[in-house]
Structures are given as C-alpha cells and as structure tokens.
N, C-alpha and C. Protein backbone atom coordinates (compact mmCIF):
# COMPACT_ATOMS: atom_id res chain seq x y z
N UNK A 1 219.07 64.53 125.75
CA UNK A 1 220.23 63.66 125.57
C UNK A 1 221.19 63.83 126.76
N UNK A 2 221.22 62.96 127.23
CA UNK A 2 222.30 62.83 128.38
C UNK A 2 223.97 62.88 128.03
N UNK A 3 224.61 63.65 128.78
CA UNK A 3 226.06 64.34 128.64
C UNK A 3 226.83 63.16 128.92
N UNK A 4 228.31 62.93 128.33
CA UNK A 4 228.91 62.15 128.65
C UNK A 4 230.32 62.75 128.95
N UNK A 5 230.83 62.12 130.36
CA UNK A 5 232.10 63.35 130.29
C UNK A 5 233.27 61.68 130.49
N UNK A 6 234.37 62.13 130.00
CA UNK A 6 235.40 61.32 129.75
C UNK A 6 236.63 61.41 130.88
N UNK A 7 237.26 60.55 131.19
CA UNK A 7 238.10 61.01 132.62
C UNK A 7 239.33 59.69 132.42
N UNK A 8 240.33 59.77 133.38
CA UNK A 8 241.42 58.95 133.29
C UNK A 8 242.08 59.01 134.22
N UNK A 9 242.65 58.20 134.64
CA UNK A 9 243.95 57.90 136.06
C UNK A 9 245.27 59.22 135.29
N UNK A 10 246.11 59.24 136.18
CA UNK A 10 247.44 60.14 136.30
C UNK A 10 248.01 59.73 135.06
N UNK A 11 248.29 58.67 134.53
CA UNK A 11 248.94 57.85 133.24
C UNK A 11 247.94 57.86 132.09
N UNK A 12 246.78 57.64 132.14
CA UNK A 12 246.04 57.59 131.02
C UNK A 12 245.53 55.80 131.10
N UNK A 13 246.03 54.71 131.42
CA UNK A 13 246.55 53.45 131.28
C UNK A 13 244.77 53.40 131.52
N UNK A 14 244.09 53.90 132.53
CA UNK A 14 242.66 53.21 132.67
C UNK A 14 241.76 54.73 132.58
N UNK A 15 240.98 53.98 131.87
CA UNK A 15 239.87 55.60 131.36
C UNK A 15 237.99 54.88 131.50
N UNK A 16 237.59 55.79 132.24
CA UNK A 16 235.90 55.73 132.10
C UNK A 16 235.75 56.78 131.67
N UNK A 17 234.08 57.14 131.83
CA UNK A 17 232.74 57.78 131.38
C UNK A 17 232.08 57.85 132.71
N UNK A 18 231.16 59.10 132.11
CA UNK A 18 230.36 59.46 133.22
C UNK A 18 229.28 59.78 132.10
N UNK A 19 228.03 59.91 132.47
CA UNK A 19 226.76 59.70 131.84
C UNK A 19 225.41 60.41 132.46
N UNK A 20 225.33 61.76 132.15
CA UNK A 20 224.03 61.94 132.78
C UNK A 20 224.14 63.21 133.85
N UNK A 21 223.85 62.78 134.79
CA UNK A 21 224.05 64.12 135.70
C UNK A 21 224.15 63.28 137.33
N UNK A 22 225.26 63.68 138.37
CA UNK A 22 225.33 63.47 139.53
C UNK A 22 224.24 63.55 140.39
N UNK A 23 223.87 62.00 142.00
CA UNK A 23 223.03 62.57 142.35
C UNK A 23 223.42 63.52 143.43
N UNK A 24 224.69 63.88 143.54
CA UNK A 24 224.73 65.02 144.21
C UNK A 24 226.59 65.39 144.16
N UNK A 25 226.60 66.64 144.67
CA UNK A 25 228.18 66.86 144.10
C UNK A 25 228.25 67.89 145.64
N UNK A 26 229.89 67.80 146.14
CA UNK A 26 229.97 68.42 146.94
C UNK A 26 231.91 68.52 147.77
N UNK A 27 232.09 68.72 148.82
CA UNK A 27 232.99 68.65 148.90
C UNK A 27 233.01 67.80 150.20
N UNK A 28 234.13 66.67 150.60
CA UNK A 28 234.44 66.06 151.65
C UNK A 28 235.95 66.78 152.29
N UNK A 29 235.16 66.94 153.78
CA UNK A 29 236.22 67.21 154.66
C UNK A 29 236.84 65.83 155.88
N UNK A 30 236.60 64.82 155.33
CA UNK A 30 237.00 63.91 156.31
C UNK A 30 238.28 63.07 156.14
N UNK A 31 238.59 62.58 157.25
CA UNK A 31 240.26 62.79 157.23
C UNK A 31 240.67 61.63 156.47
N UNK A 32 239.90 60.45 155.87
CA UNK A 32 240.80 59.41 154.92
C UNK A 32 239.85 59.78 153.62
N UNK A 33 239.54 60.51 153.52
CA UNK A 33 239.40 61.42 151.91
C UNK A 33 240.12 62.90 152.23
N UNK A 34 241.35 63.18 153.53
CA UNK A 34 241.95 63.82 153.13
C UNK A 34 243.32 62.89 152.95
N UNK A 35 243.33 62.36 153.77
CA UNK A 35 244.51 61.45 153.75
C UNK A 35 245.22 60.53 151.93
N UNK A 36 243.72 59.93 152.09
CA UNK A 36 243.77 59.02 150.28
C UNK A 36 243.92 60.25 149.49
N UNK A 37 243.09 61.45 149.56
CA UNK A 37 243.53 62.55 148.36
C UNK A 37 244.97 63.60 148.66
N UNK A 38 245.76 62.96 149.66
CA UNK A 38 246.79 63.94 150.02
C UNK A 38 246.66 65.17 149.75
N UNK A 39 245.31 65.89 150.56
CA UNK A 39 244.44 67.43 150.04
C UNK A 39 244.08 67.89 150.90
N UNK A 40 243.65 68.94 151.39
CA UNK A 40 243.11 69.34 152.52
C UNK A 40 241.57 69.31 152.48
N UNK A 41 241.12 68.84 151.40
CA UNK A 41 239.27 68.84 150.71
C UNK A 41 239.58 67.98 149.49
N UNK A 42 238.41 67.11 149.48
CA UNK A 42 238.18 66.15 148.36
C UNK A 42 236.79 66.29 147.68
N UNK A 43 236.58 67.04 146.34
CA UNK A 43 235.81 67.07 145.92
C UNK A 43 234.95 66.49 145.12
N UNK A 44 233.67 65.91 145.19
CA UNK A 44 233.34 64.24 145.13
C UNK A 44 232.15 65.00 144.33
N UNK A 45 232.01 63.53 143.25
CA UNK A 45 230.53 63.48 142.73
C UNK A 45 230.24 62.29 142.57
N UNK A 46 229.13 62.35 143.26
CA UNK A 46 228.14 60.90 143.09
C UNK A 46 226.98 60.64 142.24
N UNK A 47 227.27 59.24 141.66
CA UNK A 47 226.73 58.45 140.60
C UNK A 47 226.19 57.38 141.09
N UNK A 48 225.33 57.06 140.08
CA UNK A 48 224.27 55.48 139.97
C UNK A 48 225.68 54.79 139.43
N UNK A 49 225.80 53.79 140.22
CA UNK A 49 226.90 53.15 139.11
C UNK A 49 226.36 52.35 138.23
N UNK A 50 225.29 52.71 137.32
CA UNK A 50 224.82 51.78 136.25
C UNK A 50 225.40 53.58 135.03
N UNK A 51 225.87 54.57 135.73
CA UNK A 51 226.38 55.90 135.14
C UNK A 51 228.02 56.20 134.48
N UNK A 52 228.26 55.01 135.61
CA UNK A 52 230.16 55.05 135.41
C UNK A 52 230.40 53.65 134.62
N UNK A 53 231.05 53.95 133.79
CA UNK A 53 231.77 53.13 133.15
C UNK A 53 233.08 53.04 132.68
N UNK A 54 234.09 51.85 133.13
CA UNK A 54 235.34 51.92 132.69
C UNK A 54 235.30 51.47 131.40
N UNK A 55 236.05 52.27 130.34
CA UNK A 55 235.96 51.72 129.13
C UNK A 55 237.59 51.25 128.55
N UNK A 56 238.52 51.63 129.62
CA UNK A 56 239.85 50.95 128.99
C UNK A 56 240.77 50.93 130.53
N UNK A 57 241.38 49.74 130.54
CA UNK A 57 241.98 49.39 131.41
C UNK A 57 241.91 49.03 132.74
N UNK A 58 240.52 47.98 133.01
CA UNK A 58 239.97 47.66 133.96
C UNK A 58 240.38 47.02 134.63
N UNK A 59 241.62 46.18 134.03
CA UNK A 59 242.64 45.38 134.57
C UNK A 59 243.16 45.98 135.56
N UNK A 60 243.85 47.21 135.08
CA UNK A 60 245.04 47.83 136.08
C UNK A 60 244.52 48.75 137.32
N UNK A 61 243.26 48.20 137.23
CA UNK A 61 242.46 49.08 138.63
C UNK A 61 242.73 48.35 140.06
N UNK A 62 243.59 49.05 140.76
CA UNK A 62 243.37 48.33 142.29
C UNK A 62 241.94 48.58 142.95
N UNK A 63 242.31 48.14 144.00
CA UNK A 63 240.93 48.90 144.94
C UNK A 63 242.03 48.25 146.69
N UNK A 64 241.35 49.44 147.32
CA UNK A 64 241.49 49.42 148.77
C UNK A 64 240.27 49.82 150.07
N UNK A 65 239.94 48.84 150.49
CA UNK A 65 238.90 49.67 151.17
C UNK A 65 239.29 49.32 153.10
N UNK A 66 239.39 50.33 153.42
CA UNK A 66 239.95 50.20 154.92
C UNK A 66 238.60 49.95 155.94
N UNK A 67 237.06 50.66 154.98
CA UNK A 67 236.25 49.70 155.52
C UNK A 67 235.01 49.25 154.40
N UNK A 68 234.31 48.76 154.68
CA UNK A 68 233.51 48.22 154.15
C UNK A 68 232.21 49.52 153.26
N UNK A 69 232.65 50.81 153.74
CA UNK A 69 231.73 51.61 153.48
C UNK A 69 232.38 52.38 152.09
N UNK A 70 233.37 52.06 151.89
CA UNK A 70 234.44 52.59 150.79
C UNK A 70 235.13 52.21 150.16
N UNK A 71 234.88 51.81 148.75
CA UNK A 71 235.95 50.94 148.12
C UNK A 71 236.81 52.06 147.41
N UNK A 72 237.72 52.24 147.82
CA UNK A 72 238.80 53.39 146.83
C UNK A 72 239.48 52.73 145.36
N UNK A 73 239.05 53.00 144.33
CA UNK A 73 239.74 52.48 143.55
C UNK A 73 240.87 53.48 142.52
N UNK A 74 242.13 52.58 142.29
CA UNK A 74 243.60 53.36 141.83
C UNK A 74 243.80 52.62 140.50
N UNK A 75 245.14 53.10 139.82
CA UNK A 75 245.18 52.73 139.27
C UNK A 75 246.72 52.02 139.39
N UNK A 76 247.00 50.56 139.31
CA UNK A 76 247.80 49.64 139.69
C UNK A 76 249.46 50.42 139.38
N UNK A 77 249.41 51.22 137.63
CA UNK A 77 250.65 51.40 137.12
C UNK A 77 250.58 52.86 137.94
N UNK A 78 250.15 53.69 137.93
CA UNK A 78 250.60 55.07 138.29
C UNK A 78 249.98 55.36 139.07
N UNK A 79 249.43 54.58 140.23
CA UNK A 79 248.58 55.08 141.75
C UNK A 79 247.76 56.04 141.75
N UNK A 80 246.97 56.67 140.37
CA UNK A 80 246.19 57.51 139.94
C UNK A 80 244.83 57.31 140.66
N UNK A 81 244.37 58.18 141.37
CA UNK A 81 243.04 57.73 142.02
C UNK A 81 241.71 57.76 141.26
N UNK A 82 240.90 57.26 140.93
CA UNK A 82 239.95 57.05 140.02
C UNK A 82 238.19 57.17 140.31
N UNK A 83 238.11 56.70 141.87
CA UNK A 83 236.84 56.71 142.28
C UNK A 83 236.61 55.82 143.08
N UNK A 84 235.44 56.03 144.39
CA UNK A 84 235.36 55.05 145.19
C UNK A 84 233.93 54.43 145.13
N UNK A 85 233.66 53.30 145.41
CA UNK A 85 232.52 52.76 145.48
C UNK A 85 232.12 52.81 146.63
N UNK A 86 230.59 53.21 147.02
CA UNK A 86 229.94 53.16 148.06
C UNK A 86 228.83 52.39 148.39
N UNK A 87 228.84 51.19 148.32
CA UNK A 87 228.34 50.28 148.39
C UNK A 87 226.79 49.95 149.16
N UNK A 88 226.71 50.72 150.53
CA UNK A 88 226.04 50.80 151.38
C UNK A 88 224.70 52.30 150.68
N UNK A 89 224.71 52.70 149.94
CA UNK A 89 224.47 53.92 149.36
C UNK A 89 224.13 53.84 148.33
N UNK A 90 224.56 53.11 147.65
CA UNK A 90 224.14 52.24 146.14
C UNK A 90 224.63 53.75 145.38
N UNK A 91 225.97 54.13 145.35
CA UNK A 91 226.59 55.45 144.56
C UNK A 91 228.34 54.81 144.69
N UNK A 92 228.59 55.49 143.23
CA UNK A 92 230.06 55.49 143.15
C UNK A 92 230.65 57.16 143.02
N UNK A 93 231.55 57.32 144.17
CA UNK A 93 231.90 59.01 143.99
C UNK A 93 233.62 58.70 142.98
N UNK A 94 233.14 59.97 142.30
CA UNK A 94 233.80 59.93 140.78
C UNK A 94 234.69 61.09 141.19
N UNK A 95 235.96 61.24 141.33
CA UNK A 95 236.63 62.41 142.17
C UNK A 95 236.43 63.41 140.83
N UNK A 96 236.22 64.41 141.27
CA UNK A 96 235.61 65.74 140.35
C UNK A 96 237.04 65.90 139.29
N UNK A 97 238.59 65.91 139.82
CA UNK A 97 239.50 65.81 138.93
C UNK A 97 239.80 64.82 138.30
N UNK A 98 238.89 64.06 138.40
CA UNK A 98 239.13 62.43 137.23
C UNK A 98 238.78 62.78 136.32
N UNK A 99 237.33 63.96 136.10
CA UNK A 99 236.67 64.05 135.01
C UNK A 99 237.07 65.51 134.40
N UNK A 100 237.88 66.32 133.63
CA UNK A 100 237.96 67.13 133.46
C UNK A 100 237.01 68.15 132.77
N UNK A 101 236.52 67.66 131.79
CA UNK A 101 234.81 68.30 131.38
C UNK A 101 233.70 68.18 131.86
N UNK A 102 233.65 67.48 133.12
CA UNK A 102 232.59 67.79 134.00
C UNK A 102 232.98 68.84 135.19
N UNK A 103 231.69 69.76 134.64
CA UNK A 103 231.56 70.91 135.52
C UNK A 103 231.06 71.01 137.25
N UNK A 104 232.30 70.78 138.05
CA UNK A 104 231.96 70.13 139.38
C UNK A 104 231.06 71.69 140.16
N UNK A 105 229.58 71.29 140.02
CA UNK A 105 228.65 72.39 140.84
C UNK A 105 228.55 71.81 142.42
N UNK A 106 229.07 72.07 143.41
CA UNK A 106 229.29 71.55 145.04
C UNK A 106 228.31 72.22 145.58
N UNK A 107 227.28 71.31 145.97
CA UNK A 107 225.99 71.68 146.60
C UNK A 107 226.02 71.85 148.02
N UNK A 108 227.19 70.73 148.75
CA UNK A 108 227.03 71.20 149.71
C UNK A 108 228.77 70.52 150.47
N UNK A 109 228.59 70.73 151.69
CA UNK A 109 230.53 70.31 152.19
C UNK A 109 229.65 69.11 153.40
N UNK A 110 230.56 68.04 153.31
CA UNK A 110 230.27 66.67 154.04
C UNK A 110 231.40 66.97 154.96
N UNK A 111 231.14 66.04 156.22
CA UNK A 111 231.86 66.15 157.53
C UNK A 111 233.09 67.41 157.75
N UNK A 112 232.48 68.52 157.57
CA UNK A 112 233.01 69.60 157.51
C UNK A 112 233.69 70.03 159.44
N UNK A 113 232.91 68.99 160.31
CA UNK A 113 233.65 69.04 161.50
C UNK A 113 234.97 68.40 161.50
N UNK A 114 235.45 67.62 160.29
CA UNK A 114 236.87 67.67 160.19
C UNK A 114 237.91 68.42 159.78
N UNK A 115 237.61 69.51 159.30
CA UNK A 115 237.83 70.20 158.38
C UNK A 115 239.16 70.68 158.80
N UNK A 116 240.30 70.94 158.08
CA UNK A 116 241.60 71.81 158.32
C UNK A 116 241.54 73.32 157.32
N UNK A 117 240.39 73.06 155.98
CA UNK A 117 240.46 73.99 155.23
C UNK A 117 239.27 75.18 155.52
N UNK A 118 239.08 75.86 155.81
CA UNK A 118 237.86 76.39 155.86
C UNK A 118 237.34 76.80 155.06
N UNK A 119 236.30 76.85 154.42
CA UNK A 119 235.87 77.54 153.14
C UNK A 119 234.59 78.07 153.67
N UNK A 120 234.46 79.44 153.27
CA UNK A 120 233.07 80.55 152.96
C UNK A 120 232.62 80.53 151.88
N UNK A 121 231.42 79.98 151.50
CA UNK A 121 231.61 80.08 150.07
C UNK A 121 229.84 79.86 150.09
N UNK A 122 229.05 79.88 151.30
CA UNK A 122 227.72 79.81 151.47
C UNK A 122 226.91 78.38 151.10
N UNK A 123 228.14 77.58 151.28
CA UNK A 123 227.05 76.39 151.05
C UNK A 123 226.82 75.37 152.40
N UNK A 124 225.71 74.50 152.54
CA UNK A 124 225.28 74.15 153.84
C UNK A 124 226.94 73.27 154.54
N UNK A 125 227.28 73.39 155.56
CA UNK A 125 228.58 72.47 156.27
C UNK A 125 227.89 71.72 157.03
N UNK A 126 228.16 70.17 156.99
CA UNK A 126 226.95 69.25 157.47
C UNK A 126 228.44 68.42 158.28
N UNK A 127 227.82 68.36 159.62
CA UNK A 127 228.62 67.78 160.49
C UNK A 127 229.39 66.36 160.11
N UNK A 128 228.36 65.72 159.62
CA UNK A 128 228.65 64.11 158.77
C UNK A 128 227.89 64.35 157.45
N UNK A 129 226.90 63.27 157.07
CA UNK A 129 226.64 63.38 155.95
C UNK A 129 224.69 63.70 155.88
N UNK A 130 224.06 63.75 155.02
CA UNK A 130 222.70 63.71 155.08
C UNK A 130 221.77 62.76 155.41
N UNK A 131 220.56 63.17 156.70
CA UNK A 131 220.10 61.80 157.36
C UNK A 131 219.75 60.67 156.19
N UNK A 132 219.24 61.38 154.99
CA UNK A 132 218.90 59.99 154.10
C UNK A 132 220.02 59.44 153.67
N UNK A 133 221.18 59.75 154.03
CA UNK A 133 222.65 58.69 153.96
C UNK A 133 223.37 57.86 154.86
N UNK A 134 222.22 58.26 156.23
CA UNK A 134 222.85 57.83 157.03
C UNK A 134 223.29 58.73 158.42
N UNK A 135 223.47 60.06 158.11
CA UNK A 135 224.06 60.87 159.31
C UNK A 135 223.32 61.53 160.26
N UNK A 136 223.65 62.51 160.61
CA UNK A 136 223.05 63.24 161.82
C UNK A 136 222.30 63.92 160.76
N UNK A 137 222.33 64.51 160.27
CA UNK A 137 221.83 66.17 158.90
C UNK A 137 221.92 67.00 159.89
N UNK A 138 223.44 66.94 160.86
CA UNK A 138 223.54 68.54 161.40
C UNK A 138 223.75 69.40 161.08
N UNK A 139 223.75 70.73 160.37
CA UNK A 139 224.65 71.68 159.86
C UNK A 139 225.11 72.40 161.22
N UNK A 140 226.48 72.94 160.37
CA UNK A 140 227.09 73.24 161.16
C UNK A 140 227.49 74.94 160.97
N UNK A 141 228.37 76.20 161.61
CA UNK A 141 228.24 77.01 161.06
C UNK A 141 229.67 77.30 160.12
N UNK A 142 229.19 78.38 159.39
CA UNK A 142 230.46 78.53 158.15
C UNK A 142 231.59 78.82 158.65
C-alpha cells in the first residue's frame, strides 16, 4: 500500500498529497532555489506528477517561472511556496517542508558548485545535476 503524506502552503488556504515514494530526494544548492527559498539549501523531492495532488485550493495557486525549466508554484494569499514543476523532466519537486510527514531521505546535493552552505554529511556533491537529467554527472569534492 502506498503512503500518503499531506502538506499545505504557510496559511493552510491550498493543501495537496503526496503518494507513494520520491523518484529521488536531495538537496539543491543553486542560486534561484536559494533565492525563491530565501535559504542557503533547498531541500527537494521529486515526483511523477500523476503522485501530487492538490486537493484544496487550487485556485489560490500562483506560479512563476523565470524559465521554462521551472514552474515555481505559491500560494496567491500567503506567498507560501508549494512546489515546482519540471516540465522538461516529466517531475514535480515537492519542497520537503511542504510535506511535514514525509520523511525527507537526501540521496544526494545538486549544483553544489553554488553552494554558500557547506555540508559534510557524505553524500555525492554533483556539480549540476545527473547526466540522465541533463548535466555533466560531475561530482565534486565534499
């Protein structure tokens, strides 16, 4: 039986589901997922979006995407960040604090050559992202 974890914007006003298990979970060090998460690391999990579902307040969802590779979506009343669509990737990343009962396991750190935070923590630091996403699959060192 597949897990369902429950999540919500800053207000509550728009709420999804998550369903199943991520196809991968990790942390982003790049600078407009530090910028959009006003964070020094944005910790992301990615979904099939046939996995996410908004089940209240779909209305009050903005979206912003500065490019075509990222749809950021908020929430209209309380600028609550909710999740971005990745269109090119066929995955929606579900920010790990949207979902509070999902247990965020970070397999690995994405464009960690941006990084302001450093973290040791032994998991692979990949210059951009993984060649089957698209990137170099450089790692880089801890």
């Amino acid at each position: 039986m597949n897990q369902t974890h429950k999540g919500s914007c800053f207000c509550g006003a728009v709420e999804l589901t998550v369903t199943g298990e991520p196809v991968a979970a990790g942390f982003c060090h790049c600078a407009s997922c530090r910028s959009w998460a006003a964070a020094p690391v944005n910790a992301f999990s990615l979904w099939k979006p046939e996995a996410v579902k908004v089940t209240k307040g779909e209305s009050n969802i903005g979206v912003y995407h500065k490019t075509e590779k990222s749809y950021r979506k908020f929430c209209k009343i309380c600028g609550g960040h909710l999740m971005t669509d990745h269109p090119g990737w066929g995955l929606v990343d579900v920010y790990a604090a949207t979902i509070p009962t999902y247990r965020h396991e970070p397999k690995l750190h994405v464009h960690y050559q941006e990084s302001v935070l450093r973290i040791k923590d032994g998991l692979p630091k990949m210059r951009d992202v993984p060649k089957e996403m698209g990137g170099s699959g450089e790692l880089l060192p801890e």
